[in-house]
C-alpha atoms as a PDB file:
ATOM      1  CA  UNK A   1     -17.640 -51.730   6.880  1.00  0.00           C
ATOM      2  CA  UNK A   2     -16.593 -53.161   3.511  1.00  0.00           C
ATOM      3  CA  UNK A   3     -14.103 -56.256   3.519  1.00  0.00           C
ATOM      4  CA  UNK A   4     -13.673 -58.023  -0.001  1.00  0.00           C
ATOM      5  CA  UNK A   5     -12.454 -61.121   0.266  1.00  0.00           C
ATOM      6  CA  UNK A   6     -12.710 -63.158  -2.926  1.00  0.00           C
ATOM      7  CA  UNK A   7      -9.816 -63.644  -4.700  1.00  0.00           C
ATOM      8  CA  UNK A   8     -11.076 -65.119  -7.953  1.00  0.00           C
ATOM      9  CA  UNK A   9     -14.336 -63.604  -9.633  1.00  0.00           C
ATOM     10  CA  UNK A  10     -17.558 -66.181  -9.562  1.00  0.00           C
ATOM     11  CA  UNK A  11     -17.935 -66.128 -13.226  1.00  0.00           C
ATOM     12  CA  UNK A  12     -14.175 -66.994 -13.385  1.00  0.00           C
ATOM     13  CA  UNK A  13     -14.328 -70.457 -11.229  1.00  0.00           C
ATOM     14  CA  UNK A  14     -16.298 -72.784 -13.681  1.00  0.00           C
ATOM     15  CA  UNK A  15     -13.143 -72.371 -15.759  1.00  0.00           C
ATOM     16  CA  UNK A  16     -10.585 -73.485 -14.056  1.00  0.00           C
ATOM     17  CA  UNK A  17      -9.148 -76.837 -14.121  1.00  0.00           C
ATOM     18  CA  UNK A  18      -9.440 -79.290 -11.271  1.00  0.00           C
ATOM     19  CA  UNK A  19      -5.317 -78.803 -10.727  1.00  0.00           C
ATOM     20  CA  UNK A  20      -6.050 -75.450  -9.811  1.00  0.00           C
ATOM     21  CA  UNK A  21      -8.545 -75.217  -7.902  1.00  0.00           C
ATOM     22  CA  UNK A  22      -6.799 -78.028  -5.571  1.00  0.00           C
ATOM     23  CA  UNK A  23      -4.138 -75.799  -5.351  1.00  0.00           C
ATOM     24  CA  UNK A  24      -5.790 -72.989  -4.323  1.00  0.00           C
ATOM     25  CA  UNK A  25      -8.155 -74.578  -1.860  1.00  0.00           C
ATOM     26  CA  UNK A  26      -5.719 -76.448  -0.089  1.00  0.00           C
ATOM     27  CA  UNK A  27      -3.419 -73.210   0.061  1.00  0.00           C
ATOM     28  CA  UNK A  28      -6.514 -71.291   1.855  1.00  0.00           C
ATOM     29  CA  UNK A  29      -7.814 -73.858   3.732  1.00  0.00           C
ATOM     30  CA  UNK A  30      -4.152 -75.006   5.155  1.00  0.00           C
ATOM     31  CA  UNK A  31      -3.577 -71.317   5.963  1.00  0.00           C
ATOM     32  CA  UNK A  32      -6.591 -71.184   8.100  1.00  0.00           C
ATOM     33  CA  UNK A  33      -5.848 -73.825   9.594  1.00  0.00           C
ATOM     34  CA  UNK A  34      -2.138 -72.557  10.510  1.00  0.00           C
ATOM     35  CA  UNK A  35      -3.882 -70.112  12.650  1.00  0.00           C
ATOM     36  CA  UNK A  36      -5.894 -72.120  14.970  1.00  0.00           C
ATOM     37  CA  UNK A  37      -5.239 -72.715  18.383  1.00  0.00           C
ATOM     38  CA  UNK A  38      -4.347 -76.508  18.596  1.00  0.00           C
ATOM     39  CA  UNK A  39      -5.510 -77.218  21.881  1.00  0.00           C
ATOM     40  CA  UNK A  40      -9.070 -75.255  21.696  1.00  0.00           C
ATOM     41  CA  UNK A  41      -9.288 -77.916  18.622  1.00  0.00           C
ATOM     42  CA  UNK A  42      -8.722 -80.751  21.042  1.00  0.00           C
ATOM     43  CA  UNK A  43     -10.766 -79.215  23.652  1.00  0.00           C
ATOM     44  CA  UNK A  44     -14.130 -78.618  21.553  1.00  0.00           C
ATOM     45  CA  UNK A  45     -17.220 -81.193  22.317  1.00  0.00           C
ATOM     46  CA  UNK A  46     -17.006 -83.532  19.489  1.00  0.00           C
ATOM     47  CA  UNK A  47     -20.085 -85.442  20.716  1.00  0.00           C
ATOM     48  CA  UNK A  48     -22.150 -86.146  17.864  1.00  0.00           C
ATOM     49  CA  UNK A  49     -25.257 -85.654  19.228  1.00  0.00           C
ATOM     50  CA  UNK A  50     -24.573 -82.413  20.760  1.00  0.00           C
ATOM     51  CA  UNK A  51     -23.139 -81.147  17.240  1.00  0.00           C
ATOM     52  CA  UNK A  52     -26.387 -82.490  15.680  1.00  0.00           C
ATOM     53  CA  UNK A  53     -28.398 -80.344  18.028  1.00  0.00           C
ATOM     54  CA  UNK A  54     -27.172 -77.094  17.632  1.00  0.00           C
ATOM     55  CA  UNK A  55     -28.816 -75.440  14.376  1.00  0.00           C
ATOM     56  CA  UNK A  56     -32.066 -76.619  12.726  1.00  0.00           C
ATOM     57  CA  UNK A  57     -30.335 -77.711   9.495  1.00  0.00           C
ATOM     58  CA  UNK A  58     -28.191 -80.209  11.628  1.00  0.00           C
ATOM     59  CA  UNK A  59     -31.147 -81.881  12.981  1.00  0.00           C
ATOM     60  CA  UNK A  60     -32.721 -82.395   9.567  1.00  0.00           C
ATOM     61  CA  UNK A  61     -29.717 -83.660   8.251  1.00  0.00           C
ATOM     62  CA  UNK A  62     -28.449 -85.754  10.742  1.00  0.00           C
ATOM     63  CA  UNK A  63     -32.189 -87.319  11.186  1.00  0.00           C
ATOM     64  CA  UNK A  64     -31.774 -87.825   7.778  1.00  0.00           C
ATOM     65  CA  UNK A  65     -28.439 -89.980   8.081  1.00  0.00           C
ATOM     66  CA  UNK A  66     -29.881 -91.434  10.828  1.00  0.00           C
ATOM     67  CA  UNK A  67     -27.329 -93.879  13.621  1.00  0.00           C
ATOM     68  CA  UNK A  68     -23.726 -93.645  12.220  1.00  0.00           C
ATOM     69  CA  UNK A  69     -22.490 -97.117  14.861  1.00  0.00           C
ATOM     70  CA  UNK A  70     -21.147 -99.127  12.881  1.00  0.00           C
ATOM     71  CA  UNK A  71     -21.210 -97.399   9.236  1.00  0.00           C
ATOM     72  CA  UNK A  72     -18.355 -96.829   6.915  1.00  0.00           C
ATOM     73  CA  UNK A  73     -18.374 -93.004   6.737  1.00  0.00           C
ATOM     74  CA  UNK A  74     -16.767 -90.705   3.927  1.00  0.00           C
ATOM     75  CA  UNK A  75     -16.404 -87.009   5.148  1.00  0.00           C
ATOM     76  CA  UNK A  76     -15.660 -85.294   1.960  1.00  0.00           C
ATOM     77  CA  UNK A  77     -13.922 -81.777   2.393  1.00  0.00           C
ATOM     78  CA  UNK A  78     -13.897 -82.407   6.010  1.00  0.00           C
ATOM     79  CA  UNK A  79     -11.524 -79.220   6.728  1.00  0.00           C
ATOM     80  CA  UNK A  80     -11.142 -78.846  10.468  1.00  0.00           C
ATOM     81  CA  UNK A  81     -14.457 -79.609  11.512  1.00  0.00           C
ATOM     82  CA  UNK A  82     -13.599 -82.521  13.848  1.00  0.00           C
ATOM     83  CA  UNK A  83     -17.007 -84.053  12.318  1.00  0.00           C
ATOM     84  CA  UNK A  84     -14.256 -87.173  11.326  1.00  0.00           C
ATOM     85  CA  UNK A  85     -13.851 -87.754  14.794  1.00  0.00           C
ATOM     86  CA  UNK A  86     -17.149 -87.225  15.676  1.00  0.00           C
ATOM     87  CA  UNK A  87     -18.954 -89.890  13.758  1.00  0.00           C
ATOM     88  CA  UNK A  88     -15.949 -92.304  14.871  1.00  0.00           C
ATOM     89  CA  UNK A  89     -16.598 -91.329  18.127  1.00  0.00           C
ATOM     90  CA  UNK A  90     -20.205 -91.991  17.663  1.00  0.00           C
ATOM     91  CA  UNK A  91     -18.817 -95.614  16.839  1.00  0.00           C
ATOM     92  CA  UNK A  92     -18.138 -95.227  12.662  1.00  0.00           C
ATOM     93  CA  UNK A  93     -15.565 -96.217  10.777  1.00  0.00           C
ATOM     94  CA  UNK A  94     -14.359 -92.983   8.980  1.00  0.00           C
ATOM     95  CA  UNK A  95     -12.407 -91.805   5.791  1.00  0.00           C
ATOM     96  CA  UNK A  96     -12.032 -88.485   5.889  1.00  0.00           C
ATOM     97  CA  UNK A  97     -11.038 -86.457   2.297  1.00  0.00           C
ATOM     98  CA  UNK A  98      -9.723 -82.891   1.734  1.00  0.00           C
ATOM     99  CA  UNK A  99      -7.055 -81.376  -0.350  1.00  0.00           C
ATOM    100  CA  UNK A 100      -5.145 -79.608   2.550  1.00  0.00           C
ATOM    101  CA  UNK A 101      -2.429 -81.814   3.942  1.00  0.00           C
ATOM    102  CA  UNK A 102      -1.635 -79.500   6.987  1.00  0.00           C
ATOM    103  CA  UNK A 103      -5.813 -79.676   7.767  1.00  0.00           C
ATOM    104  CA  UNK A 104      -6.383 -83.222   7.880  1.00  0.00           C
ATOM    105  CA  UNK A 105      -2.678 -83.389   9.894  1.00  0.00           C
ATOM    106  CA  UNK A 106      -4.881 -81.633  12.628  1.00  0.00           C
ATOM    107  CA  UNK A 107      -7.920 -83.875  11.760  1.00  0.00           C
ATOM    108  CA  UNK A 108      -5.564 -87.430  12.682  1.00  0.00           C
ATOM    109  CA  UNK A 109      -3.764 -85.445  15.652  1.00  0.00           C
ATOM    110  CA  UNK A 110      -7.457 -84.421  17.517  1.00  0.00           C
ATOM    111  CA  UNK A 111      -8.378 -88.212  16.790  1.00  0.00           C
ATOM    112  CA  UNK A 112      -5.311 -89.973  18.184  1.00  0.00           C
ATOM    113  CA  UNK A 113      -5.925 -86.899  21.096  1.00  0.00           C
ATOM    114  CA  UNK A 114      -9.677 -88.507  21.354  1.00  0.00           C
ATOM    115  CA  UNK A 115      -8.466 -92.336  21.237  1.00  0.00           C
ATOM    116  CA  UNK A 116     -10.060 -92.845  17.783  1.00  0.00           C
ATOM    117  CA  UNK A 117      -6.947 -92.808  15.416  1.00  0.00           C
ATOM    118  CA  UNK A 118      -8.009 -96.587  14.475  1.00  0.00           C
ATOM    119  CA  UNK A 119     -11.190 -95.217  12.773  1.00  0.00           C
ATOM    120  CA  UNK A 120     -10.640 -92.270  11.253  1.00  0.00           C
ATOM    121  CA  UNK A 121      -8.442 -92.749   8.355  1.00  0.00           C
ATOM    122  CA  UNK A 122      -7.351 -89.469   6.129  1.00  0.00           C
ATOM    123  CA  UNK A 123      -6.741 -89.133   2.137  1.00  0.00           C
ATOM    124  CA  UNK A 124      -5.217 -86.077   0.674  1.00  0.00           C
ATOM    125  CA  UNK A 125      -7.324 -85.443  -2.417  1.00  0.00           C
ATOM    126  CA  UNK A 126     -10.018 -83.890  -4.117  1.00  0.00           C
ATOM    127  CA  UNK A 127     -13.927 -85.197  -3.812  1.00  0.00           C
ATOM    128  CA  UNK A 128     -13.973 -85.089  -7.682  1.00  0.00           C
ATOM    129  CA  UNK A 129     -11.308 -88.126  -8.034  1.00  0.00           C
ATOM    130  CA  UNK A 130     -11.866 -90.849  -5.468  1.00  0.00           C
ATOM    131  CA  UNK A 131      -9.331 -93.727  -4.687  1.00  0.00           C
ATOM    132  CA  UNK A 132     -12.195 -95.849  -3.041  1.00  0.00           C
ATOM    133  CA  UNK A 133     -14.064 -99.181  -4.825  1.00  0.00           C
ATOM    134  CA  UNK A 134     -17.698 -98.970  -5.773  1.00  0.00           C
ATOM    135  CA  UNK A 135     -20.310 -99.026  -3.552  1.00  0.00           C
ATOM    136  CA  UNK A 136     -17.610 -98.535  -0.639  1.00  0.00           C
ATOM    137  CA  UNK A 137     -19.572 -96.358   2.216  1.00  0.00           C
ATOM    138  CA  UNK A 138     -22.854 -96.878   4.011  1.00  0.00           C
ATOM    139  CA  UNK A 139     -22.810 -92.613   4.247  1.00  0.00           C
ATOM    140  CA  UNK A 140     -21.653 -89.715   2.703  1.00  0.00           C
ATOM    141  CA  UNK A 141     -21.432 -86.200   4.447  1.00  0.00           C
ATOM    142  CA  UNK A 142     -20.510 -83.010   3.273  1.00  0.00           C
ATOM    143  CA  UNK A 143     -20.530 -79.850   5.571  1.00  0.00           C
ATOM    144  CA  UNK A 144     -20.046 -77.078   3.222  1.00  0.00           C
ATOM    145  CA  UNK A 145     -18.506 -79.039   0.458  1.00  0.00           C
ATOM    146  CA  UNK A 146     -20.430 -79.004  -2.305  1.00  0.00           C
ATOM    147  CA  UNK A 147     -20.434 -75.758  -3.361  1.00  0.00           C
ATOM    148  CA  UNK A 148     -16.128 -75.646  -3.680  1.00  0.00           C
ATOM    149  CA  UNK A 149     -16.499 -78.741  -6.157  1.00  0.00           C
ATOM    150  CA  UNK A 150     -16.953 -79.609  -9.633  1.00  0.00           C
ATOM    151  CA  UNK A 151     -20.488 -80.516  -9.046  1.00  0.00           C
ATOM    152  CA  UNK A 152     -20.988 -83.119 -12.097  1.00  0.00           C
ATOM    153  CA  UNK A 153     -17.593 -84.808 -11.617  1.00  0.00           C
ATOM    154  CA  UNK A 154     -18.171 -85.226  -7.537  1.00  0.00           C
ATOM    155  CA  UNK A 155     -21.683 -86.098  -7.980  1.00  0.00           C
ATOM    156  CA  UNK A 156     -20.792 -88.999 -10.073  1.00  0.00           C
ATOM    157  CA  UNK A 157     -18.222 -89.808  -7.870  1.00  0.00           C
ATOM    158  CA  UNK A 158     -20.099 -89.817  -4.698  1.00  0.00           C
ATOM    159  CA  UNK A 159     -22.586 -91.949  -6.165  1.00  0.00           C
ATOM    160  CA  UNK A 160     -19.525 -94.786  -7.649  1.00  0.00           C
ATOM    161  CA  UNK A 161     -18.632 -95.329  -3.886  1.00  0.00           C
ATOM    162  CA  UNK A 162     -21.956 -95.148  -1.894  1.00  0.00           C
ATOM    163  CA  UNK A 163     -23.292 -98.452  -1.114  1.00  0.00           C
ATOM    164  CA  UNK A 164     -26.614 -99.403  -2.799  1.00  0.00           C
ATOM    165  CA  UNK A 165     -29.276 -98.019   0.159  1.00  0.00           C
ATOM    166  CA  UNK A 166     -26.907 -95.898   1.357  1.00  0.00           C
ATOM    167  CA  UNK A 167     -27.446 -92.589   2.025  1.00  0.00           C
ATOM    168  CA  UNK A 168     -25.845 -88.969   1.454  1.00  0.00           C
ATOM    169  CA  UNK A 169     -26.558 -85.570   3.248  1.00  0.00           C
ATOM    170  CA  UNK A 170     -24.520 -82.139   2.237  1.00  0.00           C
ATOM    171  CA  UNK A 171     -25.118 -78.591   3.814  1.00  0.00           C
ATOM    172  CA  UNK A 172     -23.749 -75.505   1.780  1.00  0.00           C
ATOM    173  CA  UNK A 173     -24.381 -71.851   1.148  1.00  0.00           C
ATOM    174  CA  UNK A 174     -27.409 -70.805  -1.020  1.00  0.00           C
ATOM    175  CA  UNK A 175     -26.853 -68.171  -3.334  1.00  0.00           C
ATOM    176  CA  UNK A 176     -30.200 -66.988  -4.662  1.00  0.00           C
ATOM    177  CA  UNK A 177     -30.462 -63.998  -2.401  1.00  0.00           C
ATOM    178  CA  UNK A 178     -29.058 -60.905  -3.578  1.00  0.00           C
ATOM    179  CA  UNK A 179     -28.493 -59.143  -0.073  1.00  0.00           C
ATOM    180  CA  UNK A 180     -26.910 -62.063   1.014  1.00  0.00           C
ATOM    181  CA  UNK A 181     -24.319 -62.688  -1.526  1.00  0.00           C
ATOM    182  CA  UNK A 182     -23.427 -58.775  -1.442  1.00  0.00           C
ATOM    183  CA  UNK A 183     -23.191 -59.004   2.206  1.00  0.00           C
ATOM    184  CA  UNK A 184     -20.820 -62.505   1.763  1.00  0.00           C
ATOM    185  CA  UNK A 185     -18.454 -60.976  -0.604  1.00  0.00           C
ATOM    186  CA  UNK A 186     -18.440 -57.247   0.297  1.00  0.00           C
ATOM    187  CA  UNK A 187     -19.147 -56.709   3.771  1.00  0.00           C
ATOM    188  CA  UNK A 188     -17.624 -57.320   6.981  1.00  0.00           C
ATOM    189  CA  UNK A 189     -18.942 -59.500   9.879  1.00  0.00           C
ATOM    190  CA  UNK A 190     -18.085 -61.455  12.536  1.00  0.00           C
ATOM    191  CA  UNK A 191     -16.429 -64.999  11.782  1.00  0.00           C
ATOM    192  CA  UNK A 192     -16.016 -64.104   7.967  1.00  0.00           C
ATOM    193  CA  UNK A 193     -13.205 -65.471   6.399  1.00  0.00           C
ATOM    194  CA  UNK A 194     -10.184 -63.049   4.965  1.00  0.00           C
ATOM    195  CA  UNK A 195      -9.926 -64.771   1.926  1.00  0.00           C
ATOM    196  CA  UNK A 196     -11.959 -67.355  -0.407  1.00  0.00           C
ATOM    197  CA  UNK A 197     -11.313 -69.422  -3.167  1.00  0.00           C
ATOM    198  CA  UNK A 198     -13.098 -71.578  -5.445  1.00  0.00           C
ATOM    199  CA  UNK A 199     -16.465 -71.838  -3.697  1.00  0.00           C
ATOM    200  CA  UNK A 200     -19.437 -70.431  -5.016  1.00  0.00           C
ATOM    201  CA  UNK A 201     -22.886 -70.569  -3.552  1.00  0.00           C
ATOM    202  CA  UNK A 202     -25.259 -73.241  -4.886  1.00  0.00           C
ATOM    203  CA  UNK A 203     -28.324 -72.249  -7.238  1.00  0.00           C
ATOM    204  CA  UNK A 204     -30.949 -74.588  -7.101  1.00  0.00           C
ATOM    205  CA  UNK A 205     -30.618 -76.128 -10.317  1.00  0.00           C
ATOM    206  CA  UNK A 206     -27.239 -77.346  -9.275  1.00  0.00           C
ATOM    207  CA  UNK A 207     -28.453 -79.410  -6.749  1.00  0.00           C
ATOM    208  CA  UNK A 208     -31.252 -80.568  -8.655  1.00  0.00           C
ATOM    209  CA  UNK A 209     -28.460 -81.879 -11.618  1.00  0.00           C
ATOM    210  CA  UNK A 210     -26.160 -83.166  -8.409  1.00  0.00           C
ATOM    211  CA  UNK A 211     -29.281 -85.045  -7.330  1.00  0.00           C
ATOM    212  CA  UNK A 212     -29.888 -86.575 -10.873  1.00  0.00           C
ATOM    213  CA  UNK A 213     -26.702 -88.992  -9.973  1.00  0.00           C
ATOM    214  CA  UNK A 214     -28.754 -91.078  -7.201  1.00  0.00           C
ATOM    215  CA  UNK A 215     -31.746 -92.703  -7.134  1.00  0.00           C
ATOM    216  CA  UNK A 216     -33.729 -90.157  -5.372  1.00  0.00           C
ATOM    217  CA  UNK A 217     -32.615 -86.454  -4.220  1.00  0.00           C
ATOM    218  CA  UNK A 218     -34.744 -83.923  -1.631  1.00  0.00           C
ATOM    219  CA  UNK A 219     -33.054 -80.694  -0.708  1.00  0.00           C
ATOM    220  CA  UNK A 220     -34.597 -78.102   1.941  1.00  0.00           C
ATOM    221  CA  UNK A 221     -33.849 -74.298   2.948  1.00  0.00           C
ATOM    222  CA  UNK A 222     -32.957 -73.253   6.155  1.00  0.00           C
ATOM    223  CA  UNK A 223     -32.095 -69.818   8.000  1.00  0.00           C
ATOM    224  CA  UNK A 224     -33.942 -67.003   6.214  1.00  0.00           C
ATOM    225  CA  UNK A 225     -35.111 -64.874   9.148  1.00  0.00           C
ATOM    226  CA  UNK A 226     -33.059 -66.612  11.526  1.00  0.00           C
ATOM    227  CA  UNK A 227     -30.038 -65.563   9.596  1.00  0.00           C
ATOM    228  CA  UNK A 228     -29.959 -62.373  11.371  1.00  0.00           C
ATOM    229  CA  UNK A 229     -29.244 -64.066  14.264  1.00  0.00           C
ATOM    230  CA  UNK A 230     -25.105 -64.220  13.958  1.00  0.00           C
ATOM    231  CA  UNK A 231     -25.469 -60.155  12.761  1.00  0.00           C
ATOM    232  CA  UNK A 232     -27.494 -59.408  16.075  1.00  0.00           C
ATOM    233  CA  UNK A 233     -25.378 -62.230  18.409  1.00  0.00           C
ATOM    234  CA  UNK A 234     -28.221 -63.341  19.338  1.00  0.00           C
ATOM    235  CA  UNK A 235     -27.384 -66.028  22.528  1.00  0.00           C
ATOM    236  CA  UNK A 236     -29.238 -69.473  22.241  1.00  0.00           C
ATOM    237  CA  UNK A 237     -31.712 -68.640  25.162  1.00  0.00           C
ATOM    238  CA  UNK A 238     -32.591 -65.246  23.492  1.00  0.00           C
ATOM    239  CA  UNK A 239     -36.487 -64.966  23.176  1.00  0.00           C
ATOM    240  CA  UNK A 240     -35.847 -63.301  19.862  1.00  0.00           C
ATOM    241  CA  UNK A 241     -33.780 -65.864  18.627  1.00  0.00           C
ATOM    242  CA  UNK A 242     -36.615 -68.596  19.471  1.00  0.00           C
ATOM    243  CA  UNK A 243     -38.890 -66.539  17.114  1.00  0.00           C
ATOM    244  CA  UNK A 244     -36.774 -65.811  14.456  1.00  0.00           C
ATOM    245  CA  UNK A 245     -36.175 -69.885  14.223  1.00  0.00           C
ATOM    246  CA  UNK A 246     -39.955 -70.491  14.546  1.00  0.00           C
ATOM    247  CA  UNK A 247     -40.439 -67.782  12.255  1.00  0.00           C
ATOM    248  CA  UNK A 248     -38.299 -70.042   9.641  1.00  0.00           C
ATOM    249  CA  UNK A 249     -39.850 -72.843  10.590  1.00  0.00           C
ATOM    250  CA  UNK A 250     -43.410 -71.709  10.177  1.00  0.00           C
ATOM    251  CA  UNK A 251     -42.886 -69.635   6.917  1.00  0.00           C
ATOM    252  CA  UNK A 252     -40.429 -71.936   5.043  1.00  0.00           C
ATOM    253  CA  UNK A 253     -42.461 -75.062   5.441  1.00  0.00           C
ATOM    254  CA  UNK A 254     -45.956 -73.049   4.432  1.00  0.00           C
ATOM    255  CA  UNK A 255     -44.359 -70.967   1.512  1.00  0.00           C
ATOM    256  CA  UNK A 256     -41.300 -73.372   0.281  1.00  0.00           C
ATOM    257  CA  UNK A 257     -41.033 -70.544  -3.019  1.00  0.00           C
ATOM    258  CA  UNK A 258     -38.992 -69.011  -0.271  1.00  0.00           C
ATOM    259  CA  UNK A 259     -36.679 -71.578   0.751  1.00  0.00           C
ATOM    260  CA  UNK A 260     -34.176 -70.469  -2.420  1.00  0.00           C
ATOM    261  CA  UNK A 261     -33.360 -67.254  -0.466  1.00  0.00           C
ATOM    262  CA  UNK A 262     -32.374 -68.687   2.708  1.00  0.00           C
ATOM    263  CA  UNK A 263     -28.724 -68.891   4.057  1.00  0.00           C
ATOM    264  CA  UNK A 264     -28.180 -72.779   3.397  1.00  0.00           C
ATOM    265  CA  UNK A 265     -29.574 -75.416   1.580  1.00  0.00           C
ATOM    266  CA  UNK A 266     -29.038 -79.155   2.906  1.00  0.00           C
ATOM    267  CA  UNK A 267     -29.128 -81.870   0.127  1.00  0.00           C
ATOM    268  CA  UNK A 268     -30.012 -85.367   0.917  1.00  0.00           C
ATOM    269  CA  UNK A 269     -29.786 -88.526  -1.411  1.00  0.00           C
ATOM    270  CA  UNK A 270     -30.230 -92.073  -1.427  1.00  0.00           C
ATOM    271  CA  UNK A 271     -28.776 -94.497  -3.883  1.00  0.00           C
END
C-alpha cells in the first residue's frame, strides 16, 4: 500500500544549486528511460491531433497554442514524450531541451524512425540556461516541466527566446491538495514512478510570479473529480468516466476557488 519514492525532501529542493539538480534529473530521467521498450516508443501514435484529444487539459492547451505548421517550436524538458516529433510531424520546426542525454538519444532515434530527423533538433541542457538568441521561437511547450525548474531563472529565460506575439503553454502537477500530495509521495498506484527528484508540485503563486515574465499570463485547473479516474481504470467509453469529466467541467468553471485542488494546472502566456 505505501511506496515512498522521493529521494530529496520538498523543503530541501529550493536549495540546491542548478549543478545539482541537473545531475540528478538527468540521472532519473535517463534511468527511466533505460527501461523502455524501444520499439513500443516507435510504435506509439505521435499524431498531434490525436495526442491533443485525449484529456481535457490537452485540448485547452493545445487550442491555446493553436496550428504548430510552420512554427519554430522549443519543447523544454521534453523527456520521452515523443511530443518533439509530434509537432514536427504536425509540420514544425522543433528544438527539443532536456538534461538527460540517453532521453533525447531516444527522442532523435523515434524521429529519424518517423522521417522527421531534419526538424527536430536536440540540446542537452537545462531550461534555466538557454543557448538560443532572443526572441528565437514562435512557441514554447512544457509538459510537466515547470514544476522540476528554477521557476524565476526559466521564466526569464523562456520569455528572452519567445518571439514577440508568441505564445507559451505548460501543464504540471498542482500541489494545493493535501490528499493528493500524500497519495503522490506515500502511496502506491498504478504508473507511479519508483523514484523522484527535484520536482515539486506548483502552488499558485508560483505560476502567478512565472507569469509576471510575459506580457500577459492565464492559468486553469483541471482533473479534480475526474482524477479518480486512473485509481478506478476507468476506460474512455465508461459512463462514469463521462460524468466525472463533466462533473469537472461543470464545477471548476462555476466555482474556480476550486481549481487550486485539482490534479494539474496548465499555464498559458503570451509575450
Amino acid at each position: 500500500m505505501f511506496q515512498p519514492n522521493r529521494t530529496i525532501g520538498k523543503s530541501e529542493i529550493d536549495a540546491l544549486d542548478l549543478t545539482k539538480r541537473v545531475t540528478i534529473e538527468a540521472e532519473i530521467t535517463d534511468a527511466r528511460a533505460a527501461a523502455l521498450d524501444i520499439k513500443a516508443l516507435v510504435g506509439i501514435n505521435t499524431d498531434l491531433a490525436y495526442y491533443a484529444s485525449r484529456y481535457a487539459w490537452r485540448k485547452y492547451l493545445f487550442n491555446f497554442l493553436g496550428s504548430v505548421n510552420g512554427k519554430v517550436i522549443l519543447d523544454i524538458a521534453c523527456g520521452y514524450s515523443m511530443t518533439p516529433v509530434m509537432f514536427a510531424l504536425a509540420g514544425a520546426t522543433v528544438y527539443a531541451i532536456d538534461v538527460a542525454p540517453k532521453t533525447l538519444a531516444m527522442v532523435q532515434h523515434v524521429a529519424r524512425c518517423k522521417g522527421v530527423a531534419e526538424r527536430v533538433h536536440v540540446h542537452v541542457g537545462p531550461a534555466e540556461e538557454l543557448p538560443f538568441e532572443e526572441d528565437s521561437f514562435d512557441l514554447i511547450y512544457g509538459g510537466a516541466a515547470l514544476h522540476h525548474l528554477q521557476l524565476h531563472r526559466a521564466g526569464r529565460e523562456l520569455a528572452r527566446v519567445l518571439k514577440r506575439g508568441g505564445k507559451g503553454a505548460f501543464q504540471d502537477p498542482l500541489g494545493h491538495n493535501p490528499a493528493l500530495e500524500f497519495t503522490r509521495d506515500y502511496l502506491a498506484y498504478r504508473g507511479k514512478h519508483p523514484v523522484k527528484g527535484t520536482d515539486r508540485p506548483l502552488r499558485l503563486h508560483e505560476v502567478q510570479a512565472f507569469g509576471r515574465h510575459f506580457t500577459t499570463c492565464t492559468y486553469q485547473g483541471f482533473e479534480l473529480f475526474s482524477m479518480a479516474v486512473e485509481a478506478l481504470r476507468l476506460k474512455r467509453a465508461s459512463r462514469l468516466r463521462r460524468l466525472l469529466e463533466t462533473t469537472d467541467d461543470i464545477v471548476l468553471h462555476r466555482l474556480p476557488f476550486l481549481q487550486r485542488y485539482a490534479r494539474f494546472v496548465v499555464t498559458c502566456v503570451t509575450k
